[in-house]
N, C-alpha and C. Protein backbone atom coordinates (compact mmCIF):
# COMPACT_ATOMS: atom_id res chain seq x y z
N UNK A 1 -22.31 -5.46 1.92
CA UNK A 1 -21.21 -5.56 0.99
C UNK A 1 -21.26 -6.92 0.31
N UNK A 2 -20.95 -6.73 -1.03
CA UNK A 2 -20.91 -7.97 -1.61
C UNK A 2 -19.83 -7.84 -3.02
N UNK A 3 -19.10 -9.24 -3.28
CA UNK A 3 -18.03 -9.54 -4.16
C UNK A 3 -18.79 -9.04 -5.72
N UNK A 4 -17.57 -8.19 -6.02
CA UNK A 4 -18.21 -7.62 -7.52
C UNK A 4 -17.13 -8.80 -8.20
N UNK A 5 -17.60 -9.22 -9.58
CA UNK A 5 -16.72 -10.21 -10.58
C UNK A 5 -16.57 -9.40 -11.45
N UNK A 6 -15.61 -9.49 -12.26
CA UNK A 6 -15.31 -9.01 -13.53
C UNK A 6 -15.48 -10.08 -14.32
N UNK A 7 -16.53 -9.26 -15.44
CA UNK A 7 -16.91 -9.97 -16.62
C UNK A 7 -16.10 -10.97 -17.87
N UNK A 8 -15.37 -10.99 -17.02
CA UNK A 8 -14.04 -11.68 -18.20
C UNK A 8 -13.50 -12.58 -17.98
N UNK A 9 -13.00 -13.90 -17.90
CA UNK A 9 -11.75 -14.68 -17.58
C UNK A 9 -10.93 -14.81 -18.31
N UNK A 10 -9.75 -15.31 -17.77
CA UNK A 10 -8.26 -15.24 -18.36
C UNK A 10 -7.81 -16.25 -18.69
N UNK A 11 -6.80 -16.72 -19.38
CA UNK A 11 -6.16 -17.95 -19.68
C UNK A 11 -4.85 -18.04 -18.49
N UNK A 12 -4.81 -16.67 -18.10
CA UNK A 12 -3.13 -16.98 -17.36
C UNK A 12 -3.78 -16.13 -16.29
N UNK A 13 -3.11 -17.20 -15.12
CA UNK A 13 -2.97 -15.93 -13.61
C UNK A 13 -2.21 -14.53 -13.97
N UNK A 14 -1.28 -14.38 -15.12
CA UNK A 14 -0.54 -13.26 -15.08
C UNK A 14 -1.65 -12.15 -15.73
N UNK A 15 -2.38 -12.31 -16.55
CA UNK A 15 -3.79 -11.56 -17.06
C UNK A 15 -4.06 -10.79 -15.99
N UNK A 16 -5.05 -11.59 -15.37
CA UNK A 16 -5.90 -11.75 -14.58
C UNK A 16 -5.05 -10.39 -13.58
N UNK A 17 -4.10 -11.08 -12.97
CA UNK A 17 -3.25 -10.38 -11.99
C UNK A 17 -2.96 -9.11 -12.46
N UNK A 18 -2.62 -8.45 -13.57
CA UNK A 18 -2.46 -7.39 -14.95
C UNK A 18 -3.76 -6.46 -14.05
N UNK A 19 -4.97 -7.01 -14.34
CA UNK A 19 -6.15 -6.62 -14.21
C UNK A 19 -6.74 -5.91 -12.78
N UNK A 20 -6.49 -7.00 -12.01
CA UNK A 20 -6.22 -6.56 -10.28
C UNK A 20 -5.89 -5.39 -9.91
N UNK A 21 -4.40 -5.59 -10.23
CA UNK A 21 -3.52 -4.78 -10.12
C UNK A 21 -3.79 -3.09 -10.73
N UNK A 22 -4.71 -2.96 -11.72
CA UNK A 22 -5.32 -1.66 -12.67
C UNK A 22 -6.08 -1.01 -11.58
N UNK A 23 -7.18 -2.24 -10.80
CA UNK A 23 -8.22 -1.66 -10.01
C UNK A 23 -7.49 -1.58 -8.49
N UNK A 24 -6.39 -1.84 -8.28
CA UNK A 24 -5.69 -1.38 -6.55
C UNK A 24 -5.45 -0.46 -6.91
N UNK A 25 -4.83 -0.20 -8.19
CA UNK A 25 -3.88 1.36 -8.16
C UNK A 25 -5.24 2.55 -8.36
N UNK A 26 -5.80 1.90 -9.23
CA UNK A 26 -6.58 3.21 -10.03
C UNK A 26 -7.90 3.00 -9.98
N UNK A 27 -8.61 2.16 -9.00
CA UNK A 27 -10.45 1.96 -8.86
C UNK A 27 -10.37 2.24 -10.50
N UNK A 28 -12.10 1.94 -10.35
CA UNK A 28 -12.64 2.26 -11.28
C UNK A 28 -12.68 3.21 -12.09
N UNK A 29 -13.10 3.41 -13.31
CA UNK A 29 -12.76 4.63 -13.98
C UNK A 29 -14.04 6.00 -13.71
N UNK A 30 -14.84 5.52 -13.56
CA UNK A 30 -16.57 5.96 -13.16
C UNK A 30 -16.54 6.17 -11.64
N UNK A 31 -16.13 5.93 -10.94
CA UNK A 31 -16.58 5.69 -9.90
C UNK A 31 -15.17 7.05 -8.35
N UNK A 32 -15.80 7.16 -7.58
CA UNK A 32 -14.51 7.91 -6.86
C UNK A 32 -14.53 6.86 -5.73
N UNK A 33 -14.63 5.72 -5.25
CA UNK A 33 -14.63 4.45 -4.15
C UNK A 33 -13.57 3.74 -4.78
N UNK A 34 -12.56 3.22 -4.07
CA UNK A 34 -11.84 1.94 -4.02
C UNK A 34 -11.97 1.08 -3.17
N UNK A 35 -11.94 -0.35 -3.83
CA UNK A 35 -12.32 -1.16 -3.16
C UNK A 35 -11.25 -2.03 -2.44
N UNK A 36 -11.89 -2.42 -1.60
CA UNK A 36 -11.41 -2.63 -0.08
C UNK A 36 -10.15 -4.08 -0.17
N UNK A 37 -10.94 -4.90 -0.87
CA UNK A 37 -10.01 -6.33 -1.22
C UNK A 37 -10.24 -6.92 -2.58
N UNK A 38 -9.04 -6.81 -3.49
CA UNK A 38 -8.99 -7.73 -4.59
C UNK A 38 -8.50 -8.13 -4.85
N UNK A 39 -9.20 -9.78 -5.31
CA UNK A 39 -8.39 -11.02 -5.39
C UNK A 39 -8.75 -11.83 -6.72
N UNK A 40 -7.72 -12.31 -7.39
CA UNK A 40 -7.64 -13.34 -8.22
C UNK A 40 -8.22 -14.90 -7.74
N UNK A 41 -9.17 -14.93 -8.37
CA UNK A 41 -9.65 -16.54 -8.15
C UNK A 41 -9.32 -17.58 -9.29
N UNK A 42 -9.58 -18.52 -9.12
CA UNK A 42 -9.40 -19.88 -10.42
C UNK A 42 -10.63 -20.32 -10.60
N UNK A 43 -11.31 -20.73 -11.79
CA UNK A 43 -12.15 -22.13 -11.74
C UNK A 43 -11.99 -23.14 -11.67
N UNK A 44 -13.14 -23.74 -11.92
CA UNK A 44 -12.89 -25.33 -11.56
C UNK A 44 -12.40 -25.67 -12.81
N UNK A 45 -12.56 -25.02 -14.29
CA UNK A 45 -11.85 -25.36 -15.50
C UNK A 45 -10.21 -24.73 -15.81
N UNK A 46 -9.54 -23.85 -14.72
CA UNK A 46 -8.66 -23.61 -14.42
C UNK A 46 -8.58 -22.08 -15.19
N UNK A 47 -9.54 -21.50 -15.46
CA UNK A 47 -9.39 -19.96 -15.81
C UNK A 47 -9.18 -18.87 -14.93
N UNK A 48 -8.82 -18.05 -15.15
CA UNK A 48 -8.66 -16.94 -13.78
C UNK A 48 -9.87 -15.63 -14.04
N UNK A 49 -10.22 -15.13 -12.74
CA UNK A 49 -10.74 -13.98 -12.90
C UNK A 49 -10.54 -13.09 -12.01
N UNK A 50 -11.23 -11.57 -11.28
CA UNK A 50 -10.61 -11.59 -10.64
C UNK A 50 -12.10 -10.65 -9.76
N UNK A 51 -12.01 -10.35 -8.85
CA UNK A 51 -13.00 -10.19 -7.99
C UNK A 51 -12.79 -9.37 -6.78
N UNK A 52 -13.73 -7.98 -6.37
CA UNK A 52 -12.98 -6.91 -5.70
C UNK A 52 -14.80 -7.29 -4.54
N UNK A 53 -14.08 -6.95 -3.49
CA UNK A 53 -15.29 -6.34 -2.16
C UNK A 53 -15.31 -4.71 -2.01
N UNK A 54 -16.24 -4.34 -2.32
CA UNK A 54 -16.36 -2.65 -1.93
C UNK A 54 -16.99 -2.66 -0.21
């Protein structure tokens, strides 16, 4: 198992969190697996993204 990223960062934790929140309720759109833990991270330039473990 390994951390999938989403290709995008955010300006606001509330984005980001928006985004999360799409893939707890509703996985992927392709796919019939939900993943196990997803979490909002920061950078070191203070952007958000957000990042799931299958």
């Amino acid at each position: 198992m390994a951390w999938v990223y989403s290709g995008k960062l955010y300006n606001s934790e509330f984005q980001a969190g928006c985004l999360a929140t799409r893939i707890r309720e509703d996985g992927f759109m392709l796919t019939q697996r939900f993943p196990r833990y997803v979490y909002v991270y920061r950078t070191k330039k203070g952007r958000y993204g957000v990042k799931c473990l299958w």
